[in-house]
Every structure is written in C-alpha cells, then in structure tokens.
N, C-alpha and C. Protein backbone atom coordinates (compact mmCIF):
# COMPACT_ATOMS: atom_id res chain seq x y z
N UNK A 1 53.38 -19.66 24.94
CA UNK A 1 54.56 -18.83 24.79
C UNK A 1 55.45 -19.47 23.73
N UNK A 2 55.99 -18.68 22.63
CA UNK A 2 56.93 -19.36 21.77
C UNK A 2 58.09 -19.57 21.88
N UNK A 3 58.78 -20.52 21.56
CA UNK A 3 59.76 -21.33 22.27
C UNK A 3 61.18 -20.02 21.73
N UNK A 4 62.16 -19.84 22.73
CA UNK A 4 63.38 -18.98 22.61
C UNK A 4 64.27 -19.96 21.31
N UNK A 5 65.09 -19.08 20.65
CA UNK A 5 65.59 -19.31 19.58
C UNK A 5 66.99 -19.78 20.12
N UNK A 6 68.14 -20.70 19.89
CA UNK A 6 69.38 -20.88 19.99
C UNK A 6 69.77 -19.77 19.99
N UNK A 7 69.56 -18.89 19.63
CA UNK A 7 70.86 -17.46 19.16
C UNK A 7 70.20 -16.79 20.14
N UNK A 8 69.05 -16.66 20.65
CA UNK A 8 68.45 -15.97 21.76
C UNK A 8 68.68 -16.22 23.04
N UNK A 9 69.04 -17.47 23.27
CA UNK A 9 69.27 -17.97 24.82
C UNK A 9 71.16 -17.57 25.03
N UNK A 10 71.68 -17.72 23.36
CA UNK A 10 73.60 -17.66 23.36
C UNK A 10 73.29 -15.60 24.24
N UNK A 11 72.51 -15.02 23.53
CA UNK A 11 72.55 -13.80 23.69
C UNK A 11 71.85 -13.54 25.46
N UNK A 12 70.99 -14.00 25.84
CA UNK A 12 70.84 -13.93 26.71
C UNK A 12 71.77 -13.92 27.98
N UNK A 13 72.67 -15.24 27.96
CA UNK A 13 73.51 -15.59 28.43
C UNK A 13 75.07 -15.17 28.50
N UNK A 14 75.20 -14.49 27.10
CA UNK A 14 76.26 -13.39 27.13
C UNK A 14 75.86 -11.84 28.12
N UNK A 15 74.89 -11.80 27.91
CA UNK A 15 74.20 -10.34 28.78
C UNK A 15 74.50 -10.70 30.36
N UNK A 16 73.68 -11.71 30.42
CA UNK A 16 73.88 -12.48 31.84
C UNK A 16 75.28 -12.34 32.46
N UNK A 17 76.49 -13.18 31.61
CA UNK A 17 77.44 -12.84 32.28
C UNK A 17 78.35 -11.79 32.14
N UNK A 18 77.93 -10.71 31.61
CA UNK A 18 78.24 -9.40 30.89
C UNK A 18 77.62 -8.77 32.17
N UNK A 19 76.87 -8.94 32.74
CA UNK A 19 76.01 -8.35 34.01
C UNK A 19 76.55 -8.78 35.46
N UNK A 20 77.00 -10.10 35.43
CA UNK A 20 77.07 -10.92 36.93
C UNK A 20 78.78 -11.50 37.02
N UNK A 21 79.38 -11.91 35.66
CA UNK A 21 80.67 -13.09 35.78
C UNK A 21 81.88 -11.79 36.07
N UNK A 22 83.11 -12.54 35.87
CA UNK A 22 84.48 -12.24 36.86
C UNK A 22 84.46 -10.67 35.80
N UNK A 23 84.65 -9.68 36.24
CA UNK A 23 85.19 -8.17 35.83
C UNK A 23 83.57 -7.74 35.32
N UNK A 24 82.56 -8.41 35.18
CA UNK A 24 81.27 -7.72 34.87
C UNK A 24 80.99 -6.17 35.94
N UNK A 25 79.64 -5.94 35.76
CA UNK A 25 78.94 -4.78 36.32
C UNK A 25 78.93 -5.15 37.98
N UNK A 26 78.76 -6.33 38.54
CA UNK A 26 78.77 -6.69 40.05
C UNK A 26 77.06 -6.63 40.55
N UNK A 27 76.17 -6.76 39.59
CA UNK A 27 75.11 -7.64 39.58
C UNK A 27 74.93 -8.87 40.20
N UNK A 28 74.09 -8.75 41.01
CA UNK A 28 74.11 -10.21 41.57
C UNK A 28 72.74 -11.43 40.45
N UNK A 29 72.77 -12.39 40.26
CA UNK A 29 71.90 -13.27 39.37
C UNK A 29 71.36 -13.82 40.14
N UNK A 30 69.45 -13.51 40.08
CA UNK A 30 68.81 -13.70 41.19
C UNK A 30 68.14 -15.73 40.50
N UNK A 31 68.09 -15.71 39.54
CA UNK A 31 67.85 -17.05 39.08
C UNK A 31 66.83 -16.96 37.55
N UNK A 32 66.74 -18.09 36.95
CA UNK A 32 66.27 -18.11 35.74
C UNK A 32 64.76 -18.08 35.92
N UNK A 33 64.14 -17.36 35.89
CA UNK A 33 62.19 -17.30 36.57
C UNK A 33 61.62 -18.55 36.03
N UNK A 34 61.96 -18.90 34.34
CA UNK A 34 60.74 -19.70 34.16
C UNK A 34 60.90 -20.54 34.81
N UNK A 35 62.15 -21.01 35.69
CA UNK A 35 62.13 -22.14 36.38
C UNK A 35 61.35 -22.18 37.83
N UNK A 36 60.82 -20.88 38.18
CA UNK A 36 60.43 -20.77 39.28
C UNK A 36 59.01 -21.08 39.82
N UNK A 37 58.60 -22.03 40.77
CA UNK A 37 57.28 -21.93 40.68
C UNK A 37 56.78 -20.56 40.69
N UNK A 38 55.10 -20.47 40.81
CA UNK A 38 54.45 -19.60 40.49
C UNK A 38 55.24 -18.29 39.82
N UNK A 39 55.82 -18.65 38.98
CA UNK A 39 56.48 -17.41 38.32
C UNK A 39 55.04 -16.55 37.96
N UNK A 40 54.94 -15.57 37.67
CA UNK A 40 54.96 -14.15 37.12
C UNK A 40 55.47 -13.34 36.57
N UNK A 41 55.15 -12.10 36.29
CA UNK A 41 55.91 -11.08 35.16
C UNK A 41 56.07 -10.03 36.80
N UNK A 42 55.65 -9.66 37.50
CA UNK A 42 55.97 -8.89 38.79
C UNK A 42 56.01 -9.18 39.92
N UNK A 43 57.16 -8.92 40.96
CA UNK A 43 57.19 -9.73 42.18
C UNK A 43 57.48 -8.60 42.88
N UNK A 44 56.10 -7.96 43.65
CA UNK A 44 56.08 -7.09 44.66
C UNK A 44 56.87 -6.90 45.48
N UNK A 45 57.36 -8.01 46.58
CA UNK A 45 58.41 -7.51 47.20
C UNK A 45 59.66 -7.49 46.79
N UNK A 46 59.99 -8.19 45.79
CA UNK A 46 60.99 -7.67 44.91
C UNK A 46 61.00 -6.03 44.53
N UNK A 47 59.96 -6.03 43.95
CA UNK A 47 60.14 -4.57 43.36
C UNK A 47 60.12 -3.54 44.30
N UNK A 48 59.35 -3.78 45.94
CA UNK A 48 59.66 -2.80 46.85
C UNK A 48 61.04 -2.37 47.06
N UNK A 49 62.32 -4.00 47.37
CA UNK A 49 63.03 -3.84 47.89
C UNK A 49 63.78 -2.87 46.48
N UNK A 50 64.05 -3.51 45.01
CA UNK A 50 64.69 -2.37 44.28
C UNK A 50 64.16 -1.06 44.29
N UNK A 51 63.18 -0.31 44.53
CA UNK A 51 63.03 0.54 44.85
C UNK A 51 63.33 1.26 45.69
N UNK A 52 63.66 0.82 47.04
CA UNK A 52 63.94 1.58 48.28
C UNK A 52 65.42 1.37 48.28
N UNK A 53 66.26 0.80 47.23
CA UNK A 53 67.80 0.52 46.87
C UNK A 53 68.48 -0.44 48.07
N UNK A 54 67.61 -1.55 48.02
CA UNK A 54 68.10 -2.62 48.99
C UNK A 54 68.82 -3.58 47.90
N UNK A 55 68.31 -3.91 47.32
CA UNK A 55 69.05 -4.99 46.17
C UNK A 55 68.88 -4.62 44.66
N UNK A 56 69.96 -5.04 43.60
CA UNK A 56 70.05 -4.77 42.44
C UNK A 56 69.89 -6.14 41.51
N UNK A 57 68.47 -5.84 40.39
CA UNK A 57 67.96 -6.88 40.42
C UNK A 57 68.43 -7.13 38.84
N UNK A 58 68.58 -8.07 38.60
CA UNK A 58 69.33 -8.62 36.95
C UNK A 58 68.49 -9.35 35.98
C-alpha cells in the first residue's frame, strides 16, 4: 500500500473533525482501522448494525 501524503492525512483529519469535533455533524469516531488488528476493507457486523440504523459509522 502506498504511503499517505502529509496533505492527505492534514485533509483527512480536517474531515474527521468536520464529522465528530465540538459543533460538527454528531458522528461518533469509531477509530483509525489501520491500527486495528485484523483490519479489513468490510466489517459485517458493522455493516448489519448501519444498516438496520443502530449506529452511524464515520
């Protein structure tokens, strides 16, 4: 995977708290994935629960 650019992570992170910080959308920030073990690109019960409008995922 090729490595994220400085101006890509500043932008990321403006979105982020444009989505989650004080007067944002009220998004909750579920965590940064690549840090997650066994990350993946889809997490089933994740995606059940946004689907059935249990949680709003960022």
């Amino acid at each position: 995977m090729p490595e994220i650019t400085l101006s890509e992570c500043k932008t990321q992170n403006r979105v982020i708290q444009l989505l989650t910080g004080p007067g944002g959308l009220g998004y909750d920030y579920l965590v940064e994935w690549k840090k997650q073990e066994n990350n993946c690109a889809f997490k089933q019960a994740m995606m059940q629960e946004l689907l059935t409008g249990r949680t709003r995922l960022v």
